[in-house]
C-alpha atoms as a PDB file:
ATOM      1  CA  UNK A   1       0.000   0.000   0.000  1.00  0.00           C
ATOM      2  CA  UNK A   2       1.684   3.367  -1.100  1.00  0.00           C
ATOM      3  CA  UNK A   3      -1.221   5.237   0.033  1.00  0.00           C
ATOM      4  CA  UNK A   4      -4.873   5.135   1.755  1.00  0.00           C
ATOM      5  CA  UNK A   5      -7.081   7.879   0.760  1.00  0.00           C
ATOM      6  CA  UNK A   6     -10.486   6.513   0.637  1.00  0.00           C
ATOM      7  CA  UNK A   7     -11.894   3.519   3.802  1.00  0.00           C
ATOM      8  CA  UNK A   8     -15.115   1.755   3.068  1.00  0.00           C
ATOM      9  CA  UNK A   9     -16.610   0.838   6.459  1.00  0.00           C
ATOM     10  CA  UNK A  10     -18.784  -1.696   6.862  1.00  0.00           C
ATOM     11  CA  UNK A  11     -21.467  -0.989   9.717  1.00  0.00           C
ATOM     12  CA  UNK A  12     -23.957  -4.098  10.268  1.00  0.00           C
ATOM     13  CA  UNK A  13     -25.937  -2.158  13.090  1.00  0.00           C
ATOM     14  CA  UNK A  14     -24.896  -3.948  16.200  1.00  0.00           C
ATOM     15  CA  UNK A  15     -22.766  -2.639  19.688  1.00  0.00           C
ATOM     16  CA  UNK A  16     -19.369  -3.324  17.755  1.00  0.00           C
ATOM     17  CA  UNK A  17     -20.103  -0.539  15.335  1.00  0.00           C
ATOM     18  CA  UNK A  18     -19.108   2.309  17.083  1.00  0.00           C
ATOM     19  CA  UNK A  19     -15.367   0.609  17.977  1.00  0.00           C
ATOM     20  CA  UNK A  20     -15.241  -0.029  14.222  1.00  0.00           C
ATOM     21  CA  UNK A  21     -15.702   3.291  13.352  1.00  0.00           C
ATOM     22  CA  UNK A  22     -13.583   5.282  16.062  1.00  0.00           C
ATOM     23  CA  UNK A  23     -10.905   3.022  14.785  1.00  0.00           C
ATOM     24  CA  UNK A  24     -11.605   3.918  10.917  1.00  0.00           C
ATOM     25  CA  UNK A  25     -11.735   7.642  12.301  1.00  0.00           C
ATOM     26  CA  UNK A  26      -8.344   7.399  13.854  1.00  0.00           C
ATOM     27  CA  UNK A  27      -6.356   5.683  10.452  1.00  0.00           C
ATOM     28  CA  UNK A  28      -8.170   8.323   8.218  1.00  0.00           C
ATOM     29  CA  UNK A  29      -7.303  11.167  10.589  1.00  0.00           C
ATOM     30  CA  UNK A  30      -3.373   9.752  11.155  1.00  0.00           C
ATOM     31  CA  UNK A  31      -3.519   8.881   7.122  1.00  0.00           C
ATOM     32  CA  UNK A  32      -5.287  11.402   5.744  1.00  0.00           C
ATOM     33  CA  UNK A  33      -7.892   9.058   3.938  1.00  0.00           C
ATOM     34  CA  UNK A  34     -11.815   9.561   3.401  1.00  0.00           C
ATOM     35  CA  UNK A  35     -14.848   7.440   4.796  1.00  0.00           C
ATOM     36  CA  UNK A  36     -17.793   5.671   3.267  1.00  0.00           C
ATOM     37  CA  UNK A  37     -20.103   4.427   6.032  1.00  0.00           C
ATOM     38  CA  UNK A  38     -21.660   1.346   4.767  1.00  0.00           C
ATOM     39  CA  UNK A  39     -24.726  -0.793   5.278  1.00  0.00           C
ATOM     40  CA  UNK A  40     -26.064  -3.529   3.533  1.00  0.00           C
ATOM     41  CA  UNK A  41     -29.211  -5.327   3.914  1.00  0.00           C
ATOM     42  CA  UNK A  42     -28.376  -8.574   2.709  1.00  0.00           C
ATOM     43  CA  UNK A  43     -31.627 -10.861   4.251  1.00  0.00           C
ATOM     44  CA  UNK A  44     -33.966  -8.071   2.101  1.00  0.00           C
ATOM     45  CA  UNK A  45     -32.123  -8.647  -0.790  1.00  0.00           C
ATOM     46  CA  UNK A  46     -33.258 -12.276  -0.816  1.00  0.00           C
ATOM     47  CA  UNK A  47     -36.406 -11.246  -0.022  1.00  0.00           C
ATOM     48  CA  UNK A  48     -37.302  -9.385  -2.895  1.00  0.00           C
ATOM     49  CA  UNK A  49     -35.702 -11.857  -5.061  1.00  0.00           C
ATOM     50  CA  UNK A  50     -38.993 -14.097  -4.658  1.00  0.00           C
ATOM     51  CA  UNK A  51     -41.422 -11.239  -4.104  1.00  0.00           C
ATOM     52  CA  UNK A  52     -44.173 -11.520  -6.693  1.00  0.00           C
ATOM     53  CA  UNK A  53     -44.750  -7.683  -6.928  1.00  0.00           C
ATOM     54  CA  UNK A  54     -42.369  -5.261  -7.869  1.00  0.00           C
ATOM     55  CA  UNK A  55     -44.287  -2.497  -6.271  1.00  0.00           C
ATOM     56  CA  UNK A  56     -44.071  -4.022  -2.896  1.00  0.00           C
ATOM     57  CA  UNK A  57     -40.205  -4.786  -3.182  1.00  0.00           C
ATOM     58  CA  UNK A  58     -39.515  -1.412  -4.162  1.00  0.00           C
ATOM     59  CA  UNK A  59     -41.703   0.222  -1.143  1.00  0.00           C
ATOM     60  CA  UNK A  60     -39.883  -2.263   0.621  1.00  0.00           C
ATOM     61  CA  UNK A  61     -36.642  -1.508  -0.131  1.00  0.00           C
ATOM     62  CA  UNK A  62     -36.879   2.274   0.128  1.00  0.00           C
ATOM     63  CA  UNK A  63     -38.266   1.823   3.520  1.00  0.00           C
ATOM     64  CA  UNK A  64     -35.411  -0.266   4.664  1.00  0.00           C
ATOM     65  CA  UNK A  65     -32.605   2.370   2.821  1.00  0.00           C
ATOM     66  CA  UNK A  66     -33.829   4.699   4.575  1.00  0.00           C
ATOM     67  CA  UNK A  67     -33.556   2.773   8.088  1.00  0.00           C
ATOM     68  CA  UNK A  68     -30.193   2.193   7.869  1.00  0.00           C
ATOM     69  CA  UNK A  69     -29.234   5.548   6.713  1.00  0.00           C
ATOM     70  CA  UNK A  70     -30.788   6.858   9.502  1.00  0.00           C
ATOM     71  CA  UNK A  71     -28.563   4.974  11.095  1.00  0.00           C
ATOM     72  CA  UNK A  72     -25.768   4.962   9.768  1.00  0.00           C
ATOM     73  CA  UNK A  73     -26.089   9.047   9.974  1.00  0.00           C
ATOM     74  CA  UNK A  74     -26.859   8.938  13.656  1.00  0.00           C
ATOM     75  CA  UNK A  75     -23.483   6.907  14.390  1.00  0.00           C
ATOM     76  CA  UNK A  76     -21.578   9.089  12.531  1.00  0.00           C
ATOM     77  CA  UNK A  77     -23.435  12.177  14.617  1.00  0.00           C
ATOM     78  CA  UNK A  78     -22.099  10.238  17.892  1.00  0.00           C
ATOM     79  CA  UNK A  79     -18.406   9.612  16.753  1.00  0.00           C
ATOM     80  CA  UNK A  80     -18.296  14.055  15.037  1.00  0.00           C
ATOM     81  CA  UNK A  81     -14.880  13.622  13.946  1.00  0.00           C
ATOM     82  CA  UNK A  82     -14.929  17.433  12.159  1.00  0.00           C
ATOM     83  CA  UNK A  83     -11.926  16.430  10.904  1.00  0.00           C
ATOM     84  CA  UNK A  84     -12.544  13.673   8.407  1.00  0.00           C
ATOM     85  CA  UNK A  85     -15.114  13.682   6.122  1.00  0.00           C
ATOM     86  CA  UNK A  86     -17.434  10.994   6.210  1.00  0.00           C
ATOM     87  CA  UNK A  87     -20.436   9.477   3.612  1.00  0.00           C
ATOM     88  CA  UNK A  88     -22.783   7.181   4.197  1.00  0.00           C
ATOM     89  CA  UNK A  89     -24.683   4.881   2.064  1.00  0.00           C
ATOM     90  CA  UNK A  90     -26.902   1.659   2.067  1.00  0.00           C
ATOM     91  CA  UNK A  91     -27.909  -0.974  -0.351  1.00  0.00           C
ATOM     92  CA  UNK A  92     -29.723  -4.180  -0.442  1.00  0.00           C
ATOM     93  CA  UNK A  93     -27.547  -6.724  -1.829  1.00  0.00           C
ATOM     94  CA  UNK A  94     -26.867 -10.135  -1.357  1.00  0.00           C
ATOM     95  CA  UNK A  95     -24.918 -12.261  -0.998  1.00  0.00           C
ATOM     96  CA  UNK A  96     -22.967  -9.748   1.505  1.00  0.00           C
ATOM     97  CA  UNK A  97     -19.728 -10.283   0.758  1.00  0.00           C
ATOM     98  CA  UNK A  98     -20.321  -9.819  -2.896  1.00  0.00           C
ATOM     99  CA  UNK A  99     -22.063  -6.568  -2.595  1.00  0.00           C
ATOM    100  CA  UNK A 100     -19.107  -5.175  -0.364  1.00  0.00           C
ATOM    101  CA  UNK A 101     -16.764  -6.460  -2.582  1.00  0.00           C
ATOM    102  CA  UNK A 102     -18.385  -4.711  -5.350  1.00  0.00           C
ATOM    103  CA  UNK A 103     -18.812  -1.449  -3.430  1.00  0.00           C
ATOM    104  CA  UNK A 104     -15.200  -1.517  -2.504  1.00  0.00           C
ATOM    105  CA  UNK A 105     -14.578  -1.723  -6.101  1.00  0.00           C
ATOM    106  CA  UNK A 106     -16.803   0.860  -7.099  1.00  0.00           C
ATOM    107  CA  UNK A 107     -15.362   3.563  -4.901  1.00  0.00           C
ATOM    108  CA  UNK A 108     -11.841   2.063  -5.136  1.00  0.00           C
ATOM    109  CA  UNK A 109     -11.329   1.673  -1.516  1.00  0.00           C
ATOM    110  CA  UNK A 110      -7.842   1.590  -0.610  1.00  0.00           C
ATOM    111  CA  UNK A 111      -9.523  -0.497   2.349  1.00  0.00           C
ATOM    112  CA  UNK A 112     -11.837  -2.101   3.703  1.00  0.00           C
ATOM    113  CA  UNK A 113     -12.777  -2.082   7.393  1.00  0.00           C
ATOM    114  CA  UNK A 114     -15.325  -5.122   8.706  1.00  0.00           C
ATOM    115  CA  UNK A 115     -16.098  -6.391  12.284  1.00  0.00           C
ATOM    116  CA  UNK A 116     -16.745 -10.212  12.224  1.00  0.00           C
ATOM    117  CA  UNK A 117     -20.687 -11.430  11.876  1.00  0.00           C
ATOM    118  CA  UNK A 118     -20.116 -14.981  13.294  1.00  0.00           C
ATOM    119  CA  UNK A 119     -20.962 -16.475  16.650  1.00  0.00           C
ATOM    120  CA  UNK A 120     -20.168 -20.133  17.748  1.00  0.00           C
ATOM    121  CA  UNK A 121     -20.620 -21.735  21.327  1.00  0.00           C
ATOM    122  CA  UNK A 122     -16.611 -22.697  21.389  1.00  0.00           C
ATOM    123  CA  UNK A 123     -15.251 -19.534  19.902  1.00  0.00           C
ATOM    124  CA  UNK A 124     -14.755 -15.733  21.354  1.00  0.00           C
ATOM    125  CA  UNK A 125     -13.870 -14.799  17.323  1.00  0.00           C
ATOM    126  CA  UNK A 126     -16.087 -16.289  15.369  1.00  0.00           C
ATOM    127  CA  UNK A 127     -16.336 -15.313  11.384  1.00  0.00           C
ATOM    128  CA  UNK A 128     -19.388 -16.674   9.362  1.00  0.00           C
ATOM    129  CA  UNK A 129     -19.349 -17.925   6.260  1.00  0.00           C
ATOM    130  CA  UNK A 130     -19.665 -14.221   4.334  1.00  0.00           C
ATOM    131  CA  UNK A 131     -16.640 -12.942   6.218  1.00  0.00           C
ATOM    132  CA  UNK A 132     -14.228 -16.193   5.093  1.00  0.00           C
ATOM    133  CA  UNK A 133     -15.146 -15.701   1.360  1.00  0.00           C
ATOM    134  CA  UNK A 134     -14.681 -11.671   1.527  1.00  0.00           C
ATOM    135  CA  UNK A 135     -11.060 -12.332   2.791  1.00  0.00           C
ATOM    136  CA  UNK A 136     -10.847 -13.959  -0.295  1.00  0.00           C
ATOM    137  CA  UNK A 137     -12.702 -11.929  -3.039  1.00  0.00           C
ATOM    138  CA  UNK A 138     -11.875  -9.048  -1.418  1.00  0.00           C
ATOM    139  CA  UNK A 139     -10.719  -6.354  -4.159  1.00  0.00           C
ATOM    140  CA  UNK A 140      -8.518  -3.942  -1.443  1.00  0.00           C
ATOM    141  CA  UNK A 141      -6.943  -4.395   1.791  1.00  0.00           C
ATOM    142  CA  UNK A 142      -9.034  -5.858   4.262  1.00  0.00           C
ATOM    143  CA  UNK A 143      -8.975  -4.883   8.037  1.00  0.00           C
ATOM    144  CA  UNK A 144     -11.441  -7.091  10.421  1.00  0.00           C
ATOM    145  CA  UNK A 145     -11.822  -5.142  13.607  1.00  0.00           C
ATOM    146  CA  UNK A 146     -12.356  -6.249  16.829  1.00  0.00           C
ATOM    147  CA  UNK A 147     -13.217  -4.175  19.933  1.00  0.00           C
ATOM    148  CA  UNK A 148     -10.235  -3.738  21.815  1.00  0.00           C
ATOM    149  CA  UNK A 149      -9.168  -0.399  21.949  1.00  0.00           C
ATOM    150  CA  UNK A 150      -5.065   0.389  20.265  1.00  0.00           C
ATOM    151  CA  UNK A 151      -2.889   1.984  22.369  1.00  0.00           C
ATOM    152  CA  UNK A 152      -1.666   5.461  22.228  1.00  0.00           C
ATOM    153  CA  UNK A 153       1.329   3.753  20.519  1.00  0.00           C
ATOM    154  CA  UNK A 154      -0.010   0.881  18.702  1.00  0.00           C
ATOM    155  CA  UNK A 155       2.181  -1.981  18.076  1.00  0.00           C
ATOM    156  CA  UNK A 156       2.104  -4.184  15.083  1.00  0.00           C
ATOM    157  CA  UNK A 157       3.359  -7.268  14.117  1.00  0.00           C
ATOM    158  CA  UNK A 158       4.302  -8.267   9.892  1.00  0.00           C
ATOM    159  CA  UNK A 159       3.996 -12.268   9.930  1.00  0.00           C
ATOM    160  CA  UNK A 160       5.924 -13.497   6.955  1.00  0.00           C
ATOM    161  CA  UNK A 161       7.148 -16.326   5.209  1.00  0.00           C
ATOM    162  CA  UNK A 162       9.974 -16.270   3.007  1.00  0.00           C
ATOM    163  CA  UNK A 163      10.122 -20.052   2.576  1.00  0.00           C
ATOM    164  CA  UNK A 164       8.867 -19.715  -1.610  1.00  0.00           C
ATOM    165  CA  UNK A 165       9.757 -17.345  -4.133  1.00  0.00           C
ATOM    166  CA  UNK A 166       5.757 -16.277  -4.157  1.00  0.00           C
ATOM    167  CA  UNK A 167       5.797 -15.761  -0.503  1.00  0.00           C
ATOM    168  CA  UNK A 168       8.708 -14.117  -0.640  1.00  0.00           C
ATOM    169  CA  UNK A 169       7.000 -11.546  -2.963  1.00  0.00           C
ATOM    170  CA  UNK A 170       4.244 -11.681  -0.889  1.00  0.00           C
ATOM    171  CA  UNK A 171       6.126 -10.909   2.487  1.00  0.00           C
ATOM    172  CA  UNK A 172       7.959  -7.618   0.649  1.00  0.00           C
ATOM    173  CA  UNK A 173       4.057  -6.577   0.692  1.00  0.00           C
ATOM    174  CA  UNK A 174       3.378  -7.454   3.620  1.00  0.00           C
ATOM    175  CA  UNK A 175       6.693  -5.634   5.230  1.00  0.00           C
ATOM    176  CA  UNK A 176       5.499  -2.463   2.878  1.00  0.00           C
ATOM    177  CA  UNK A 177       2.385  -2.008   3.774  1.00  0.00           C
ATOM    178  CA  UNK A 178       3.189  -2.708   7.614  1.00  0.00           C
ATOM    179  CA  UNK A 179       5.632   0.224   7.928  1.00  0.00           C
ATOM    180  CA  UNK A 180       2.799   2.270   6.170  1.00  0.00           C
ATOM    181  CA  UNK A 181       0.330   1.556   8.601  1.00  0.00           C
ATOM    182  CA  UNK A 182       3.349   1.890  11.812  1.00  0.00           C
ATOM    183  CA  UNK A 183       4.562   5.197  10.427  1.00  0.00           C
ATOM    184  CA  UNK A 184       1.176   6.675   9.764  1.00  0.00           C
ATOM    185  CA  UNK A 185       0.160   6.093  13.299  1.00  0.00           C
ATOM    186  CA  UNK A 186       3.505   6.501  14.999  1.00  0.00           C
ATOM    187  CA  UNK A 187       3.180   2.806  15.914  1.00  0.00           C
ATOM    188  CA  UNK A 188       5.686   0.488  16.089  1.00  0.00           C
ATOM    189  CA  UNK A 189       6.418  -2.919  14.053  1.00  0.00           C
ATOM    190  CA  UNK A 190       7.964  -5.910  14.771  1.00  0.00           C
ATOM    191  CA  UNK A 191       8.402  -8.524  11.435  1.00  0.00           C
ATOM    192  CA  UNK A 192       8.137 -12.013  12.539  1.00  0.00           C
ATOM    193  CA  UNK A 193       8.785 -15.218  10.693  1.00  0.00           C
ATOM    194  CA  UNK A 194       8.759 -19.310  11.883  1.00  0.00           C
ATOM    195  CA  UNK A 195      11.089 -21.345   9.896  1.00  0.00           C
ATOM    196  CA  UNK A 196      10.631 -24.883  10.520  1.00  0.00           C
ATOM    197  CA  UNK A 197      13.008 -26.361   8.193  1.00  0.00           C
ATOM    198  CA  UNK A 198      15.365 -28.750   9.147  1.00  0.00           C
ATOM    199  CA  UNK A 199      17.779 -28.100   6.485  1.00  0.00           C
ATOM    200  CA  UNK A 200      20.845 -25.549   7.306  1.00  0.00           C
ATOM    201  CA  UNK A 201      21.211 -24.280   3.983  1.00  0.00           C
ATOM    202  CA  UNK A 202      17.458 -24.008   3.190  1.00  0.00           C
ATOM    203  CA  UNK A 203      17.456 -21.668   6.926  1.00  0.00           C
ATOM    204  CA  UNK A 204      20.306 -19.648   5.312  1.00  0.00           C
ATOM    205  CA  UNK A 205      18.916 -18.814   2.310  1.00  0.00           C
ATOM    206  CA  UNK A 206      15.312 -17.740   3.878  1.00  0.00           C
ATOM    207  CA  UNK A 207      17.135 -15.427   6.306  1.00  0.00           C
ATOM    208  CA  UNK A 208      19.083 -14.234   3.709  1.00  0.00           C
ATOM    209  CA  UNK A 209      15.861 -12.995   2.085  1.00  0.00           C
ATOM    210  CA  UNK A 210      14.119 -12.306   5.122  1.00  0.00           C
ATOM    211  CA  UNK A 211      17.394 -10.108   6.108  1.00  0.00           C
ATOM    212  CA  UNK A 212      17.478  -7.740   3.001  1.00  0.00           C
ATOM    213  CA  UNK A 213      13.967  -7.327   3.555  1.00  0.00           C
ATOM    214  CA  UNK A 214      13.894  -5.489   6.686  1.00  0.00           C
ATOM    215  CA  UNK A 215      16.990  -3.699   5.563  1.00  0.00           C
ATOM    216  CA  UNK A 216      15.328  -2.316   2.596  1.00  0.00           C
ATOM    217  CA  UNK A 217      12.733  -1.048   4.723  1.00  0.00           C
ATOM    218  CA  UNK A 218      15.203  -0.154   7.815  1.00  0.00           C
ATOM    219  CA  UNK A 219      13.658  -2.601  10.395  1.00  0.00           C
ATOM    220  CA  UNK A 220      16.126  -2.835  13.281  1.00  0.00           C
ATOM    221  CA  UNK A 221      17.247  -5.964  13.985  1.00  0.00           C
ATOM    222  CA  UNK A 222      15.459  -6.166  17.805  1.00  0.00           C
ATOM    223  CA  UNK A 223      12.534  -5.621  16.128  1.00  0.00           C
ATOM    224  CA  UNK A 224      13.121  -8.927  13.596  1.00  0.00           C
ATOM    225  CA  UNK A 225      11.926 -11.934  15.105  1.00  0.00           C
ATOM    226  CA  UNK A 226      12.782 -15.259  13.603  1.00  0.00           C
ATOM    227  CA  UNK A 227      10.524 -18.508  15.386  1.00  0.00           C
ATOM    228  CA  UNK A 228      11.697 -22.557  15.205  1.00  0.00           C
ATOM    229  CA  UNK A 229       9.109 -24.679  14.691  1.00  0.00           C
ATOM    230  CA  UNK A 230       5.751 -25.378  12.945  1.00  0.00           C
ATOM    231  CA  UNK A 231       4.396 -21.617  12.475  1.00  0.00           C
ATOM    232  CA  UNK A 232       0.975 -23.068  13.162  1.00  0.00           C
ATOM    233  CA  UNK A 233       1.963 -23.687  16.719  1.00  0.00           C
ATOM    234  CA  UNK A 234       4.657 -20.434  17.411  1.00  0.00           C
ATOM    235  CA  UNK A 235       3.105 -17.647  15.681  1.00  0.00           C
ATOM    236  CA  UNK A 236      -0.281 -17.550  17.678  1.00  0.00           C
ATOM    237  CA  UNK A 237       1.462 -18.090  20.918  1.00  0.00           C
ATOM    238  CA  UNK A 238       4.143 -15.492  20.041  1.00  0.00           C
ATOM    239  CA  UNK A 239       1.595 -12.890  18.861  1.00  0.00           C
ATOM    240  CA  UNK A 240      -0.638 -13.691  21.625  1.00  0.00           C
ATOM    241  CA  UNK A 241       2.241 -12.990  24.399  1.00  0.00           C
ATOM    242  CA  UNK A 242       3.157  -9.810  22.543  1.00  0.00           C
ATOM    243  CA  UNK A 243      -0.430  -8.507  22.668  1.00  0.00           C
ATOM    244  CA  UNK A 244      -0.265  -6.735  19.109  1.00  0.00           C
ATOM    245  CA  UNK A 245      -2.570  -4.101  18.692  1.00  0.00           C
ATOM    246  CA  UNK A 246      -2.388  -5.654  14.963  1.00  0.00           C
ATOM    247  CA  UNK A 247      -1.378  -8.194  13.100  1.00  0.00           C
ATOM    248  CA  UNK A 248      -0.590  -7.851   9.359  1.00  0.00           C
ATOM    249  CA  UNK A 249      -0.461 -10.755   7.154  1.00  0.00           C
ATOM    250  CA  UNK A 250      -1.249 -12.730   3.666  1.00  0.00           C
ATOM    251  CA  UNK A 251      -4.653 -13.039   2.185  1.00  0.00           C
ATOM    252  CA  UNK A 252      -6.233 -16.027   2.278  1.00  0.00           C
ATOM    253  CA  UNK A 253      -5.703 -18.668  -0.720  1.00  0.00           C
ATOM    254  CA  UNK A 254      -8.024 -17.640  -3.833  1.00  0.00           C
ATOM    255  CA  UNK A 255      -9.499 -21.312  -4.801  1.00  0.00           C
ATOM    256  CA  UNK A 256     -12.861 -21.608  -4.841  1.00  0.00           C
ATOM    257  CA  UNK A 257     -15.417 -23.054  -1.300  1.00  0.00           C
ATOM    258  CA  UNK A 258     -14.862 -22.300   2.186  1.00  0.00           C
ATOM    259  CA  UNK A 259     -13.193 -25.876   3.093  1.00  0.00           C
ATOM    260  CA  UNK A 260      -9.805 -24.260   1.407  1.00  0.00           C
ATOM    261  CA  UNK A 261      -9.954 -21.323   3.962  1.00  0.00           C
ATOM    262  CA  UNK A 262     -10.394 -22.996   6.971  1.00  0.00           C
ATOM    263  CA  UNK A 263      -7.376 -24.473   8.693  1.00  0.00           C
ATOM    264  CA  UNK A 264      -4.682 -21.915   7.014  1.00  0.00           C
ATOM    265  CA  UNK A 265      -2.574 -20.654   9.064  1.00  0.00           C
ATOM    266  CA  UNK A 266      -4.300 -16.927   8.846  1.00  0.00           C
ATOM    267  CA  UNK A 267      -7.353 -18.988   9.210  1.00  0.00           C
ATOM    268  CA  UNK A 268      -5.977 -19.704  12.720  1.00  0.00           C
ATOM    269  CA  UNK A 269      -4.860 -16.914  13.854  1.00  0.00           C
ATOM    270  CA  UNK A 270      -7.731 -14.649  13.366  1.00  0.00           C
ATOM    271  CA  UNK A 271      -9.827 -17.068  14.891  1.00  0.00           C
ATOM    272  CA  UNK A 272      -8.055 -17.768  17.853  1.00  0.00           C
ATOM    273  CA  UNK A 273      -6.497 -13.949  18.679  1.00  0.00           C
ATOM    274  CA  UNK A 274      -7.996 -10.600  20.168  1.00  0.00           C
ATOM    275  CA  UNK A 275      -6.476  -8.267  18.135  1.00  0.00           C
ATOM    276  CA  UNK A 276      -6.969  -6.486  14.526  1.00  0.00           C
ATOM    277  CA  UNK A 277      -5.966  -7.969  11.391  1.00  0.00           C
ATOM    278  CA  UNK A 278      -4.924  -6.526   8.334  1.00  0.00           C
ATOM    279  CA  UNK A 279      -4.726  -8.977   5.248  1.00  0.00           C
ATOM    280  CA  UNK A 280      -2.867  -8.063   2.569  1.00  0.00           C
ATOM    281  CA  UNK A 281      -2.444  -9.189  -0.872  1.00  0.00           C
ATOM    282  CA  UNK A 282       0.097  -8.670  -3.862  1.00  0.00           C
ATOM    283  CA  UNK A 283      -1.100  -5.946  -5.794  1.00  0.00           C
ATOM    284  CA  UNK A 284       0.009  -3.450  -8.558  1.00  0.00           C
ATOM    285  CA  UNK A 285      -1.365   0.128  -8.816  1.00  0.00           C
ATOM    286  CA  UNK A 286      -2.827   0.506 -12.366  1.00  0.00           C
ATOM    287  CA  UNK A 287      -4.516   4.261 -13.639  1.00  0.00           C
ATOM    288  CA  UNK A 288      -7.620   4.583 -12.265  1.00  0.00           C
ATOM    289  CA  UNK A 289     -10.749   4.756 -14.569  1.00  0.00           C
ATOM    290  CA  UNK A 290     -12.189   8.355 -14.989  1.00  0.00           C
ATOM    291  CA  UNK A 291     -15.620   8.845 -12.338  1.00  0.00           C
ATOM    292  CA  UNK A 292     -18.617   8.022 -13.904  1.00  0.00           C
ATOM    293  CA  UNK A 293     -21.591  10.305 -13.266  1.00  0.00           C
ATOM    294  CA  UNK A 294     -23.653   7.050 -12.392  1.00  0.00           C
ATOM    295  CA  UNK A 295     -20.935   5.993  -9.917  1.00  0.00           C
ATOM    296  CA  UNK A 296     -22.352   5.674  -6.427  1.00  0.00           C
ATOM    297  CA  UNK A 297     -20.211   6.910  -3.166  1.00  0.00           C
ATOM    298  CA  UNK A 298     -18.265   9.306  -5.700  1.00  0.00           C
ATOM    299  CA  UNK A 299     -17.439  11.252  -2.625  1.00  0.00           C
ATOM    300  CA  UNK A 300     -14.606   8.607  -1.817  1.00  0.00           C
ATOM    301  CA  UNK A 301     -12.286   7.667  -4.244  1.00  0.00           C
ATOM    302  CA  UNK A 302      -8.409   7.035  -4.315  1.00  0.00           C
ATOM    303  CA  UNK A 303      -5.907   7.585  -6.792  1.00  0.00           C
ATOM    304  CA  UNK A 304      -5.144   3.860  -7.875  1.00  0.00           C
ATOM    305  CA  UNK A 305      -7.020   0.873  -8.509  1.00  0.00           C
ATOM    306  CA  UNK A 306      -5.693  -2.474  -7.081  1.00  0.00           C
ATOM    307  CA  UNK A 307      -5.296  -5.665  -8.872  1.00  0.00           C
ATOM    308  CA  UNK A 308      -4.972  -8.039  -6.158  1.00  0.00           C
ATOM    309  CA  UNK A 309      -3.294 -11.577  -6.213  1.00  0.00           C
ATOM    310  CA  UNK A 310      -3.587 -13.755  -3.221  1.00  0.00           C
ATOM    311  CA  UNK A 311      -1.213 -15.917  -1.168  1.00  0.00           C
ATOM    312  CA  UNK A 312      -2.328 -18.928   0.733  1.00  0.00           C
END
């Protein structure tokens, strides 16, 4: 990420809203980025679908626009940050990842900013089915919130892996947009990697890599933390002692069906830790398309339009 003017903000009118979008008002103010305020009625959507008459959907649908912009204009009344300027907008659209991934496209969100929907019996951190496939269709950076307050000096954490060529490339991105996100906020960032290779001159090479890395970007070496061992088992606990305020990392892989998702190692971690997460993908900057009078959420827009490819 070279820079984050515009943050779509996805509101789905429960308690953790307002946490989501002090946090969204604290990276535009530090970054000097934009808001769109987002809601999306995703259970109407279906609705109408079947709805015999398209009278009735339409009532229907205004009614319920103008609920959650009501809404969403009241929350942004209660967080007044007079210096960042805020929109708001609603649709019904479903499925809901899709329709966020297409608004995200459609302003050209540098990011996207989501608490998670899910709930399960076992787990504090549940993510539903709708947040698992927007990590992966995703068209910008996506940030999943959760409702612990940063610090004043927020701390993050890169987790990379240098083992591959492609994650190699990946982990550069990673590293980049990390020190964007430290230095905006006048955080601070640790990179960490688990290498649990057995082979001596395999370990070489990777820190080899790993070492011009956070040279380029002029990570001291305290702050480099290379793990032994099975990174499924030492990069939770290491992040979890370290109490990150976030955690930056790959995207999840890009085939097809939740079963792929589940069981990564950023799979994992976001369901297991209490702390933000940033995923991140590969991406070029390409010119951005001129605005389109019929464009919606015009107000936000960024300079650049991301093609992503993901990492698993």
């Amino acid at each position: 990420m070279d820079k984050l003017t515009s943050i779509l903000v996805v509101a789905d009118r429960t308690d953790a809203d307002r946490a989501l979008l002090d946090k969204a008002v604290l990276l535009a103010r530090s970054l000097g980025a934009q808001i769109l305020l987002f809601s999306c009625d995703a259970a109407l959507a279906k609705a109408i679908h079947h709805t015999q008459s398209s009278e009735d959907a339409e009532k229907s649908r205004q009614i319920t626009l103008d609920e959650h912009l009501a809404y969403l204009r009241a929350l942004r009344a209660a967080v007044l940050p007079r210096d960042v300027q805020i929109s708001v907008d609603a649709e019904c659209g479903s499925p809901l990842y899709q329709a966020i991934a297409q608004k995200a496209a459609e302003i050209r969100a540098d990011l996207v900013m989501k608490s998670p929907s899910g709930s399960h019996p076992m787990r504090r951190f549940a993510f539903d089915s709708s947040d698992w496939h927007l990590m992966r269709e995703c068209p910008a950076t996506l940030m999943l919130v959760r409702h612990r307050r940063w610090r004043t000096t927020p701390t993050f954490a890169a987790m990379v892996n240098v083992s591959e060529e492609s994650t190699a490339r990946l982990a550069e991105a990673i590293i980049h947009t990390s020190e964007y996100f430290a230095l905006g906020c006048g955080g601070e960032l640790d990179v960490v990697y688990s290498e649990s290779s057995a082979d001596a001159r395999q370990q070489s090479e990777r820190r080899s890599v790993l070492d011009r890395l956070t040279q380029e970007y002029r990570i001291r070496a305290a702050h480099v933390h290379v793990l032994s061992g099975d990174p499924d088992v030492t990069l939770p606990d290491f992040a979890a002692r370290h109490h990150y305020d976030a955690l930056i990392l790959g995207g999840l892989t890009h085939r097809k069906g939740i079963a792929p998702l589940i069981g990564t190692l950023t799979g994992k971690l976001v369901e297991t830790l209490d702390t933000d997460f940033i995923l991140v993908k590969r991406a070029v900057a390409v010119p951005a398309e001129p605005d389109h009078p019929e464009n919606r959420g015009s107000s936000v827009g960024s300079g650049v339009v991301w093609q992503a490819l993901f990492g698993d």
